[in-house]
Protein backbone atom coordinates (compact mmCIF):
# COMPACT_ATOMS: atom_id res chain seq x y z
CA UNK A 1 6.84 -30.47 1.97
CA UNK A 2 3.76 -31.36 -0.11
CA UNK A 3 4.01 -30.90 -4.05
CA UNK A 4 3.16 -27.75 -5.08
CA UNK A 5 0.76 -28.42 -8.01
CA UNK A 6 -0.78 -25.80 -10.64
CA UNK A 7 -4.03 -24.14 -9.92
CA UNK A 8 -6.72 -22.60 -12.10
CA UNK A 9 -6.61 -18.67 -12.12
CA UNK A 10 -8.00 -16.67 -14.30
CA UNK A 11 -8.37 -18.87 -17.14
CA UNK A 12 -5.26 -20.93 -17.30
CA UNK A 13 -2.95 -22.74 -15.22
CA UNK A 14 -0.55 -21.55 -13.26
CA UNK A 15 1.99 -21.97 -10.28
CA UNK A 16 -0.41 -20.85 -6.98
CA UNK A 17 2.62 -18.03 -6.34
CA UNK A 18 1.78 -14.53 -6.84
CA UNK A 19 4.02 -11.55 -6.72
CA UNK A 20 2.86 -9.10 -4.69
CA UNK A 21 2.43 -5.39 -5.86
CA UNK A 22 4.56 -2.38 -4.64
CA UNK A 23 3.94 0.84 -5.10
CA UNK A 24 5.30 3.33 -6.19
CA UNK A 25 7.50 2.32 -8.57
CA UNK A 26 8.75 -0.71 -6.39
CA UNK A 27 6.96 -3.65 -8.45
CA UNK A 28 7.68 -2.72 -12.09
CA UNK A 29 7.96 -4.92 -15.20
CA UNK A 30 10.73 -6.20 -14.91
CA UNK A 31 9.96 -7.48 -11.74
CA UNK A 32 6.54 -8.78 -12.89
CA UNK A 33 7.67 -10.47 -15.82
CA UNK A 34 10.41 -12.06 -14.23
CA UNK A 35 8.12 -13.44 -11.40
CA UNK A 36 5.81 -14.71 -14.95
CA UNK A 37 8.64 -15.86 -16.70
CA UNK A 38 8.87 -18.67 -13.69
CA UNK A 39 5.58 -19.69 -14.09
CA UNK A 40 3.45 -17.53 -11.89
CA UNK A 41 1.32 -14.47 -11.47
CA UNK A 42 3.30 -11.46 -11.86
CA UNK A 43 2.07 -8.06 -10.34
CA UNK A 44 3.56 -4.65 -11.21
CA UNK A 45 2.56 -1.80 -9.41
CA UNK A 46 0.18 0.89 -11.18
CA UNK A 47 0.29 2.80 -9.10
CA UNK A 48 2.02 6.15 -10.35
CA UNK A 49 4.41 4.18 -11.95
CA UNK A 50 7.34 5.10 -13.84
CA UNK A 51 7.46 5.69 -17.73
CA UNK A 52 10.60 5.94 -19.48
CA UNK A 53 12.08 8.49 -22.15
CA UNK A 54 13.73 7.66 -25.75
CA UNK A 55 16.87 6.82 -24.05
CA UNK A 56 15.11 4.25 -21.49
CA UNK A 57 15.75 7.06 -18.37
CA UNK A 58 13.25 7.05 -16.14
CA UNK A 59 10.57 10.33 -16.81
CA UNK A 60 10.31 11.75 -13.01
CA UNK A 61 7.33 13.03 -11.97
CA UNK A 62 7.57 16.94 -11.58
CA UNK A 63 4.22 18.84 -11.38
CA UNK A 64 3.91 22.19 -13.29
CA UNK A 65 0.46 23.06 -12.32
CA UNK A 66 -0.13 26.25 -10.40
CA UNK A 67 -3.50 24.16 -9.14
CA UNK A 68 -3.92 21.40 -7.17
CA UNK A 69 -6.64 19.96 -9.55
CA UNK A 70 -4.28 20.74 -12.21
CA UNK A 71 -1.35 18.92 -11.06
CA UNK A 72 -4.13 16.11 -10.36
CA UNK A 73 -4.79 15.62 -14.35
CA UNK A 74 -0.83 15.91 -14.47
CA UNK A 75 -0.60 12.89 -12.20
CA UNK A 76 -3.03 10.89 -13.84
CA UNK A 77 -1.92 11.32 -17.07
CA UNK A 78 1.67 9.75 -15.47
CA UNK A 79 -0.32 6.89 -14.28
CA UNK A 80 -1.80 5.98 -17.64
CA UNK A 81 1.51 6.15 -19.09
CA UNK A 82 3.64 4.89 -16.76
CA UNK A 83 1.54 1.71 -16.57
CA UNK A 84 1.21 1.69 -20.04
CA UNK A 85 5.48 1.21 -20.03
CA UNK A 86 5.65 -1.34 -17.21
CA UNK A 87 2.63 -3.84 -18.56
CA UNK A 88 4.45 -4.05 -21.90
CA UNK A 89 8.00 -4.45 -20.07
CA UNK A 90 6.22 -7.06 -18.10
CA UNK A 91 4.78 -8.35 -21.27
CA UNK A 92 8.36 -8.75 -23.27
CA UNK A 93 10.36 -10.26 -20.07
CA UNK A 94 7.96 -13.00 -19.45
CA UNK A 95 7.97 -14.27 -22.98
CA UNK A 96 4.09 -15.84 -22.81
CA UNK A 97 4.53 -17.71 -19.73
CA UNK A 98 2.33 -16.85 -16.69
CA UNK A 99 -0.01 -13.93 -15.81
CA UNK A 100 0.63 -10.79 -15.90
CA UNK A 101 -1.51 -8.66 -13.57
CA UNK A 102 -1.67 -4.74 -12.57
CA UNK A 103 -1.58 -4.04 -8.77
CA UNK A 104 -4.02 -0.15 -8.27
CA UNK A 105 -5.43 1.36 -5.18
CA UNK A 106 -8.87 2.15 -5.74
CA UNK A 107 -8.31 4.93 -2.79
CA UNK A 108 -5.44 6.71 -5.52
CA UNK A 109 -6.60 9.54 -7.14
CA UNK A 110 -8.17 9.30 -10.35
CA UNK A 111 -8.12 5.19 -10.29
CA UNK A 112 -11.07 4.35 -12.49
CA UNK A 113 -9.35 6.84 -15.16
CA UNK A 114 -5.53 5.50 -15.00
CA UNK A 115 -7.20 1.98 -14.68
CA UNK A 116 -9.01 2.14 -17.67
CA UNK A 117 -6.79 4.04 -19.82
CA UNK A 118 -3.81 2.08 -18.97
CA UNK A 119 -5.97 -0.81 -19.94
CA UNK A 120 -6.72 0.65 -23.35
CA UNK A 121 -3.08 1.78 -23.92
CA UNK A 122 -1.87 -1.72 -23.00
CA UNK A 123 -5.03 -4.26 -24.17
CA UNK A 124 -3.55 -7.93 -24.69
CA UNK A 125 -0.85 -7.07 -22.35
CA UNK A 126 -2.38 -7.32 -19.28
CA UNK A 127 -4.15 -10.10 -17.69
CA UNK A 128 -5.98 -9.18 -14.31
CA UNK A 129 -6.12 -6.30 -12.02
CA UNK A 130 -5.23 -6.93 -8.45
CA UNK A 131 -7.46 -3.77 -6.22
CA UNK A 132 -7.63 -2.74 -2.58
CA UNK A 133 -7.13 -0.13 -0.26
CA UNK A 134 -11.07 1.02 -0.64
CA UNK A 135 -14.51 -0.83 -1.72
CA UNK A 136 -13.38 -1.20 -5.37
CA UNK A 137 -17.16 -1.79 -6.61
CA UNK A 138 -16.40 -0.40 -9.80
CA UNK A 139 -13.45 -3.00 -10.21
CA UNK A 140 -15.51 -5.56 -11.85
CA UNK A 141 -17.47 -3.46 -14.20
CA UNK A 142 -13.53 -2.13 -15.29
CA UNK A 143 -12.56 -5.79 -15.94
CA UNK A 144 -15.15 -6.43 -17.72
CA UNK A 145 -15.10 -3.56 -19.97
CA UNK A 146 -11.29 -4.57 -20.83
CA UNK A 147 -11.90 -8.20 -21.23
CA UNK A 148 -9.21 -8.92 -17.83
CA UNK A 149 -9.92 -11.08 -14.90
CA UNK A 150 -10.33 -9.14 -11.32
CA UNK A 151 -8.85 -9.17 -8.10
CA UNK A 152 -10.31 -7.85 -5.11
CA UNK A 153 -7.75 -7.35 -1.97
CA UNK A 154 -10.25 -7.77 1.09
CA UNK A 155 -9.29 -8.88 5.01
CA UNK A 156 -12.65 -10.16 5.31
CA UNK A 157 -15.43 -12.30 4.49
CA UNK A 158 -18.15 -9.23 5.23
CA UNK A 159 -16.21 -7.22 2.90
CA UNK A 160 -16.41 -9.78 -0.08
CA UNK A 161 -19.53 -9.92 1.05
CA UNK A 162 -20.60 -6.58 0.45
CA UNK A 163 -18.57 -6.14 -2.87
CA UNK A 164 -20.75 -9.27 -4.26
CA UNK A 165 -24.24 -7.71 -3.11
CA UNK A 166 -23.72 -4.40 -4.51
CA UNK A 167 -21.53 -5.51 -7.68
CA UNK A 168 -19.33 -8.33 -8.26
CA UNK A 169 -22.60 -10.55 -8.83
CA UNK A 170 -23.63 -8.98 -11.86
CA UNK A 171 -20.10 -9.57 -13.60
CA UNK A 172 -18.52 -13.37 -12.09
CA UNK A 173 -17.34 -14.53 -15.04
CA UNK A 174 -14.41 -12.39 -14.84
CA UNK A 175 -13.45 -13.06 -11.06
CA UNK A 176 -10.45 -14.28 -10.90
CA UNK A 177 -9.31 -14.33 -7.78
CA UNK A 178 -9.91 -13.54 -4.16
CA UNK A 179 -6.81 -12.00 -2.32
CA UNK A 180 -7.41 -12.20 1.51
CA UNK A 181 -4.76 -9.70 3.13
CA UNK A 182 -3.79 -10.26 6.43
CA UNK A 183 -4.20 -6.86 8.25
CA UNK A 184 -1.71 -7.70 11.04
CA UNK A 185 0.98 -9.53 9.08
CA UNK A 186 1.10 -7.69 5.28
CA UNK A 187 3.12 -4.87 4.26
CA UNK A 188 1.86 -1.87 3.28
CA UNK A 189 -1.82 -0.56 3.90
CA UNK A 190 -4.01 -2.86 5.88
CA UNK A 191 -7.66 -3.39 5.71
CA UNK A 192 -8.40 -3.24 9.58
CA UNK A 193 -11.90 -2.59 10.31
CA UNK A 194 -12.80 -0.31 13.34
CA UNK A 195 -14.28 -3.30 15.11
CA UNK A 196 -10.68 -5.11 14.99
CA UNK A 197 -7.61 -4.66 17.55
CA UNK A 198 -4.50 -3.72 15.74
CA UNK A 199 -2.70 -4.50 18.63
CA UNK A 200 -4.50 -8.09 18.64
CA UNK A 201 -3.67 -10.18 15.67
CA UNK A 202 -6.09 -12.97 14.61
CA UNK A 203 -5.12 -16.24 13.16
CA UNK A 204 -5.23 -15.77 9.27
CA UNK A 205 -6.72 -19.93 9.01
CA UNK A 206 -10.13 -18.82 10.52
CA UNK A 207 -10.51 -15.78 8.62
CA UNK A 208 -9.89 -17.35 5.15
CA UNK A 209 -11.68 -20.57 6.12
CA UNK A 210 -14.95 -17.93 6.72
CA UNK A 211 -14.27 -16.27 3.53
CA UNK A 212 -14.52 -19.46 1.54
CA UNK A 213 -17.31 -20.37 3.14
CA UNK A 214 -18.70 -17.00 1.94
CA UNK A 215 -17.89 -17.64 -1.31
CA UNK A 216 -19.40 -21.20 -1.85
CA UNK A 217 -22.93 -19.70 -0.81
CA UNK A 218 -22.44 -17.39 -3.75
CA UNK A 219 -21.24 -20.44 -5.91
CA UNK A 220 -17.66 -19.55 -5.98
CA UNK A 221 -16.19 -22.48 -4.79
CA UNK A 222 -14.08 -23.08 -7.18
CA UNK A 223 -12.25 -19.45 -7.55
CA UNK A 224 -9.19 -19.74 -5.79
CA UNK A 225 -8.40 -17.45 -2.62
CA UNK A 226 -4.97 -16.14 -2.67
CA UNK A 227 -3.32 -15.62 0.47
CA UNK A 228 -1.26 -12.63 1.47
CA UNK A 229 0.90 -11.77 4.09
CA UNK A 230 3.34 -13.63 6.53
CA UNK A 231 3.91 -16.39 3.60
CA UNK A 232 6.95 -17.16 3.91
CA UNK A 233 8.15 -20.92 3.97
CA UNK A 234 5.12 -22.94 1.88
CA UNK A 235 6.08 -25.88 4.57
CA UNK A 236 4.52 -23.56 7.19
CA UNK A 237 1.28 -23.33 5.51
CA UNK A 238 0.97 -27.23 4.60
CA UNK A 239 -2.58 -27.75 6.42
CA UNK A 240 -3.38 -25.15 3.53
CA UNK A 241 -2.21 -26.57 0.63
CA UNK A 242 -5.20 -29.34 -0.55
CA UNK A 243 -7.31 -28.70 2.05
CA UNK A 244 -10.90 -29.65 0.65
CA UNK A 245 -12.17 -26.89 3.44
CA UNK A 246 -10.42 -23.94 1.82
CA UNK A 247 -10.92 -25.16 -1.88
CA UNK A 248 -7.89 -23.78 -4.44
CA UNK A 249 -5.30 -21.50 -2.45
CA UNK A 250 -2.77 -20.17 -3.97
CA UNK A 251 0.37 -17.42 -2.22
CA UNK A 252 1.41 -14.06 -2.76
CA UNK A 253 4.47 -12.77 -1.47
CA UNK A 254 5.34 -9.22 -1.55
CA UNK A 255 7.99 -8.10 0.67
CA UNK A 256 10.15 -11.49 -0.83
CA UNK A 257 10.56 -10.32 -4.54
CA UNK A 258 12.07 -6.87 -3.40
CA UNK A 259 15.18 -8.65 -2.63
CA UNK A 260 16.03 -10.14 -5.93
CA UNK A 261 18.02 -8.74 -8.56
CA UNK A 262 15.38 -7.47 -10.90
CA UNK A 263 14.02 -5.35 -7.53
CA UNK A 264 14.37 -2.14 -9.03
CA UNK A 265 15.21 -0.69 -5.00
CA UNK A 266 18.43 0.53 -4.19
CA UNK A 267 21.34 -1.51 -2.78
CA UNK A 268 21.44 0.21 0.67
CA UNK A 269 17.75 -0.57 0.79
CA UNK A 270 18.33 -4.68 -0.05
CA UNK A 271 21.23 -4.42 2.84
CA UNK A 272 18.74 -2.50 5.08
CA UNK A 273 16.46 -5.61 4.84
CA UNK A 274 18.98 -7.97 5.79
CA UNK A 275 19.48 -6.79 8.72
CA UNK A 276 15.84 -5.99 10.00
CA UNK A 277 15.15 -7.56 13.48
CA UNK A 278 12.06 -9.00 14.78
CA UNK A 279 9.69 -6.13 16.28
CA UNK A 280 11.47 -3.55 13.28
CA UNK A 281 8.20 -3.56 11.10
CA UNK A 282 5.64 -1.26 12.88
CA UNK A 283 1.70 -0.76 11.98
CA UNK A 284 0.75 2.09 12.52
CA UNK A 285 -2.41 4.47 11.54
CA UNK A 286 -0.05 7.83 10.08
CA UNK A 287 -0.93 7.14 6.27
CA UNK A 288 -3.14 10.22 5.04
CA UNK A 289 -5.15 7.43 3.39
CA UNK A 290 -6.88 6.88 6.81
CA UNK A 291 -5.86 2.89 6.85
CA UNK A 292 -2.90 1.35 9.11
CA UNK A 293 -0.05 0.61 7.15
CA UNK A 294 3.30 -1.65 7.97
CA UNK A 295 6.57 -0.36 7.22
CA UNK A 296 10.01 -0.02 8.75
CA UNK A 297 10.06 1.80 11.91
CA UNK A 298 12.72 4.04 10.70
CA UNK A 299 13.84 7.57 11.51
CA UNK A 300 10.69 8.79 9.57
CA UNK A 301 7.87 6.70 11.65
CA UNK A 302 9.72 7.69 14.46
CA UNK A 303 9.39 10.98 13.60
CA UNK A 304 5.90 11.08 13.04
CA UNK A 305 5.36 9.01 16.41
CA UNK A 306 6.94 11.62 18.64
CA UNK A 307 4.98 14.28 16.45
CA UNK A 308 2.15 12.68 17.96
CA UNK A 309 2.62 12.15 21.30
CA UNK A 310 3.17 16.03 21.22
CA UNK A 311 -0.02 17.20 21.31
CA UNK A 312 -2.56 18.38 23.19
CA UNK A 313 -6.71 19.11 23.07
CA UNK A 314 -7.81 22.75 22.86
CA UNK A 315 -10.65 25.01 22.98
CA UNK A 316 -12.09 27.76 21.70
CA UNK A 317 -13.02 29.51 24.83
CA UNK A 318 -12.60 28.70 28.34
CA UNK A 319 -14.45 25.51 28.88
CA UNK A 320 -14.18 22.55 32.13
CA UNK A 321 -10.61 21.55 32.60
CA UNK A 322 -9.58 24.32 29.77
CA UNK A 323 -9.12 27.59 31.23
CA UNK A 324 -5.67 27.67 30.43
CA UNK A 325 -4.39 30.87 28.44
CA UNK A 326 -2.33 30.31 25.54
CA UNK A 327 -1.22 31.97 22.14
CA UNK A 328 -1.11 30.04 18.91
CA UNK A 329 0.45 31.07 15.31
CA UNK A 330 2.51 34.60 15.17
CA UNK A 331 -0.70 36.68 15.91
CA UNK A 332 -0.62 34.99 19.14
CA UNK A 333 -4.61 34.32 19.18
CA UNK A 334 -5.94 32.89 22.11
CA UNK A 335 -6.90 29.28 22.97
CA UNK A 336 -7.35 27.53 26.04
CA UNK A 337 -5.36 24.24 27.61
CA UNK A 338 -5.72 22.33 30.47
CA UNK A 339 -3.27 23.75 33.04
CA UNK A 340 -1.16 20.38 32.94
CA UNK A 341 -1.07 20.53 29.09
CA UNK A 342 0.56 24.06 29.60
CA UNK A 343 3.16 22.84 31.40
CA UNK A 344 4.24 20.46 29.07
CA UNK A 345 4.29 22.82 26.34
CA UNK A 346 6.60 24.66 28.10
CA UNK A 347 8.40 21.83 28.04
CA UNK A 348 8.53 21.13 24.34
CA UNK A 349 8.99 24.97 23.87
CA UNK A 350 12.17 24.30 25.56
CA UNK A 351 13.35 21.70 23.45
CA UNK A 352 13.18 23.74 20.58
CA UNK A 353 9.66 22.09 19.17
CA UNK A 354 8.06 26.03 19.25
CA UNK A 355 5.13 25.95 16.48
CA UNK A 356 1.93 25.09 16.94
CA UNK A 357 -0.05 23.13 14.74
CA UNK A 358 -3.95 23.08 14.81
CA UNK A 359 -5.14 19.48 13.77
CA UNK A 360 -9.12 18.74 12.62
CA UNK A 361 -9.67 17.05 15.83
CA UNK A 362 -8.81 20.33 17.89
CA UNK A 363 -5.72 19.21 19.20
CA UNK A 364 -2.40 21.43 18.71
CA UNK A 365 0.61 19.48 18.15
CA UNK A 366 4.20 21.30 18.52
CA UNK A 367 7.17 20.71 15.83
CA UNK A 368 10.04 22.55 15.20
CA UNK A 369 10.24 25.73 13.10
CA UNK A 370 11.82 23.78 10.17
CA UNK A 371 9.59 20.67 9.97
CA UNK A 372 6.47 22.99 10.55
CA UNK A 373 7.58 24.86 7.16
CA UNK A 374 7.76 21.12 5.31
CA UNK A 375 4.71 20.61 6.62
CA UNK A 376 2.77 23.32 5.09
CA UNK A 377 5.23 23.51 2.13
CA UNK A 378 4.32 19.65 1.12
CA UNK A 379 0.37 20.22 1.91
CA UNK A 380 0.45 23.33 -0.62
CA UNK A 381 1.76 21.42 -3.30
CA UNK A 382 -0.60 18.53 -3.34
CA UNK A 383 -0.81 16.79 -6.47
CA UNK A 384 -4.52 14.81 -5.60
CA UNK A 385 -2.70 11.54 -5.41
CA UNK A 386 -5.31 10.29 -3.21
CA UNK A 387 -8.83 10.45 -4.05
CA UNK A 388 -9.26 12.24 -0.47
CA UNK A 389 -5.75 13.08 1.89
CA UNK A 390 -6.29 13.70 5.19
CA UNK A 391 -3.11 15.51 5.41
CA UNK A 392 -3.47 18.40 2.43
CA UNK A 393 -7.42 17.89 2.98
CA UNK A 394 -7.75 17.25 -1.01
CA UNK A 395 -10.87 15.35 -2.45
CA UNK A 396 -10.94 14.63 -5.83
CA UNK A 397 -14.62 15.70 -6.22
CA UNK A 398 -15.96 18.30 -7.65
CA UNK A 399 -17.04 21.57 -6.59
CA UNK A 400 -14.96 22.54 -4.17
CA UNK A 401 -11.90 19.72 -4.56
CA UNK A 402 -12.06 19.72 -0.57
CA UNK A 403 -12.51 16.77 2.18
CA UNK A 404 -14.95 19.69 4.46
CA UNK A 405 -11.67 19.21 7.02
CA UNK A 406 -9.04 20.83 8.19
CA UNK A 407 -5.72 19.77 6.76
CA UNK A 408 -3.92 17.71 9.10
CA UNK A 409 -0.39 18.02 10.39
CA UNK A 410 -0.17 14.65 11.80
CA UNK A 411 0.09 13.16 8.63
CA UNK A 412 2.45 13.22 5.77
CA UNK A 413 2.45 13.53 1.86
CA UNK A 414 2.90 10.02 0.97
CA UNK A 415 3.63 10.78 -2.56
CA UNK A 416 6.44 12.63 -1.94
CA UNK A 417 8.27 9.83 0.46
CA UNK A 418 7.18 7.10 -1.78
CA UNK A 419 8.94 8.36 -5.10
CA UNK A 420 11.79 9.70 -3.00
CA UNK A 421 12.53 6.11 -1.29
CA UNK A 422 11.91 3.87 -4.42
CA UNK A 423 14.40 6.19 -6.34
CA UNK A 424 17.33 6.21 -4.21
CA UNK A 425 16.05 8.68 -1.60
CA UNK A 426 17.43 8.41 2.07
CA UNK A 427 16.02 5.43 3.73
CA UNK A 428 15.79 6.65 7.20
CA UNK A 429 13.85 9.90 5.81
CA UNK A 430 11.18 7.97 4.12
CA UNK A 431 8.22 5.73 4.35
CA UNK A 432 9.62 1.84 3.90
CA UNK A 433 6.52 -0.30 3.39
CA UNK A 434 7.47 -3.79 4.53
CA UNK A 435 5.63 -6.83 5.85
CA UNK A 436 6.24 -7.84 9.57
CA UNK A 437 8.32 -11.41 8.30
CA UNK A 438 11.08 -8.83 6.73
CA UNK A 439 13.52 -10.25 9.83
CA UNK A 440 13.62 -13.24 8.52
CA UNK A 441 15.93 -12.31 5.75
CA UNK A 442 18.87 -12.11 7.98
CA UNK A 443 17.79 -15.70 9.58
CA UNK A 444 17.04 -17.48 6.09
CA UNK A 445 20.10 -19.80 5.35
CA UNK A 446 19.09 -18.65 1.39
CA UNK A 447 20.27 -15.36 2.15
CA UNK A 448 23.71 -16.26 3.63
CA UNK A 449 26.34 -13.97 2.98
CA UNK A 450 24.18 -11.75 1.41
CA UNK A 451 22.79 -13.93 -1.36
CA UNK A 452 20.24 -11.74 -3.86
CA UNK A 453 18.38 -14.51 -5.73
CA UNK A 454 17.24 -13.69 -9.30
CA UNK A 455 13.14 -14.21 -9.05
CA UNK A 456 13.35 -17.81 -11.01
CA UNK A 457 15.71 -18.63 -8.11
CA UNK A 458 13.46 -17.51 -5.57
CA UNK A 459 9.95 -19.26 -7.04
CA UNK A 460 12.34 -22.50 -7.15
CA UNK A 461 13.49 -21.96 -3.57
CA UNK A 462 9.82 -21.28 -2.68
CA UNK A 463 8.55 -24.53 -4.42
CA UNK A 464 11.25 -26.40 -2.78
CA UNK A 465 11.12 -25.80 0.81
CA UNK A 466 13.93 -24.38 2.71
């Protein structure tokens, strides 16, 4: 394997190996600063991320509000402080060596305002900000304000593209970094545009090779891309590493650190991973954010799969193929099916799956008593952890605090999984992010007899080949 020489990021020079943030509460500062202690870019996860009491417990996050905008200032006023406690965590474990940076979503609710005031709680401690899921266009002018480099997460050269025009122009000096996420091979939300197959991956080489190309017309050539998702083995990605085409490259690996002993993840959850198969990482578009996301295809996804194949389009009244009578809710009012669609509602009837659910894209879908009471028991007690959900139908603009939709039942309260899985909740009941190499823990010869690495021992695995 070719050296593995330092690169310039964000100032100084570093190892081109970039921890990946996790959220919630999955990349913290322990993990960060272990990942910077080695030499590299740590990346805790800000996103509504945990803060700790005198005694070093972890504060959960229990909403008191009898408001959904209320238990929105309640949630980001966790954020600030919660990434407030992991950046100066991250801060004392690495001991001054490497980067420190904060992973946010800039589709979270209230981002700009846990951004900036974790940055003012924490100023010296942190050194970039890694942002995706959205058009973070207010990203730069953040940085700026708090003297930090910036980190766009894109899947495309138009997207850069666009975030330059519109912003990142007027504020360069503090780029630090371009993160290309590969929408078919990354964990966690994906950037797939509506013009892209998810069931059709593209070669990553391409795609990055564009986006530096991109980047040198707008006289970044020298700004190193940082590549994310399906890095695995560097070996694999030789043709990358000192390629004059693609200019400074460095690697982030995210699903990798959460099996390491600082992973703050429970032990069942490390064992679950090594014994993922190929094919056991799904994308899939259920995520109330509106992207596709990759995670285990667990008990939960399947859940909300089967969820979906049970429904059905209504109408209003009688109209074409719908002139099919039936009654929906306990007032029985009317609404019209397609005489085939009848039938199999009969059939789910049968099976016990007896409520109906109206959806915003006037479709009925048919759960069980039980899960239709979570259902409308999780969408009443939103928090506004999103800055719009499709599934509780919050926005977090004013007047009305409403997306103009109908919540939707298809979907799931992905705060409430989230905090449940990374603190010891049931892992077949809840969302797993993970990126589609997870199998190859239980094929990597590092991993025999279930080996957890410390993170120095994985960045020296990683800079050493297999």
């Amino acid at each position: 394997m070719k050296a593995i020489n330092t690169i310039r990021m964000g100032g100084v020079d570093v190892l081109p190996l970039v921890e990946g943030g996790k959220g919630v509460a999955v990349s913290n500062g322990r993990t960060c600063g272990a990942w910077a202690s080695a030499g590299g870019v740590g990346t805790f996860s800000a996103v509504n991320a945990d803060s700790y009491d005198a005694d070093g417990s972890i504060i959960r996050q229990i909403y008191q509000g009898k408001t959904r905008r209320d238990r929105h200032e309640e949630l980001v006023e966790y954020g600030i402080k919660g990434g407030i406690a992991q950046a100066q965590r991250a801060w004392d474990m690495a001991g001054g060596k490497g980067r420190i940076h904060a992973n946010i979503l800039w589709e979270m609710g209230g981002a700009e305002r846990v951004a900036r005031g974790m940055l003012e709680g924490a100023r010296g401690l942190i050194h970039g900000v890694t942002c995706g899921a959205g058009m973070p266009y207010k990203l730069a002018e953040v940085a700026r304000d708090y003297g930090v480099h910036y980190y766009p997460i894109i899947s495309s050269a138009r997207a850069f593209a666009a975030l330059w025009k519109r912003a990142y122009h007027k504020t360069s000096e503090w780029l630090g970094g371009v993160v290309y996420e590969d929408p078919w091979l990354a964990g966690g939300h994906n950037g797939l545009s509506n013009s892209e197959n998810p069931k059709v991956p593209e070669a990553p080489f391409p795609r990055v090779l564009k986006l530096r190309q991109q980047m040198r017309e707008f006289g970044l050539g020298d700004v190193p891309i940082i590549m994310a998702g399906g890095v695995w083995w560097l070996e694999e990605w030789e043709d990358w590493i000192d390629n004059p085409d693609l200019g400074p490259i460095a690697f982030q690996f995210g699903t990798r650190p959460l099996l390491t002993q600082e992973s703050p993840i429970s032990d069942a959850w490390k064992q679950r991973l090594l014994t993922l198969k190929h094919g056991d990482v799904l994308l899939q578009p259920f995520s109330p954010t509106g992207f596709y996301s990759s995670a285990v295809r667990n008990e939960f996804l399947r859940e909300l799969e089967d969820r979906n194949e049970r429904q059905v389009a209504y109408t209003a009244e009688p109209v074409g193929a719908h002139m099919a009578e039936y009654g929906v809710g306990p007032r029985k009012r009317l609404v019209y099916v397609a005489p085939h669609d009848l039938a199999r509602i009969a059939h789910w009837e049968a099976e016990g799956f007896t409520e109906a659910m109206r959806t915003p894209d006037n479709t009925l879908i048919f759960v069980t008593p039980e899960k239709s009471r979570e259902i409308v028991k999780d969408q009443v007690d939103c928090m506004g952890c999103l800055s719009a959900c499709r599934f509780s139908n919050w926005s977090q603009h004013e007047p009305d605090f409403d997306n103009g939709r109908r919540a939707d039942p298809r979907s799931f309260c992905i705060q409430k999984t989230l905090q449940d899985v990374s603190h010891d909740g049931a892992l077949e009941k809840n969302l797993m992010f993970a990126g589609h190499n997870a199998y190859r823990f239980g094929s990597d010869p590092f991993y025999s007899n279930g080996f957890i690495p410390g993170a120095k021992q994985l960045v020296e695995r990683i800079l050493t080949g297999r």
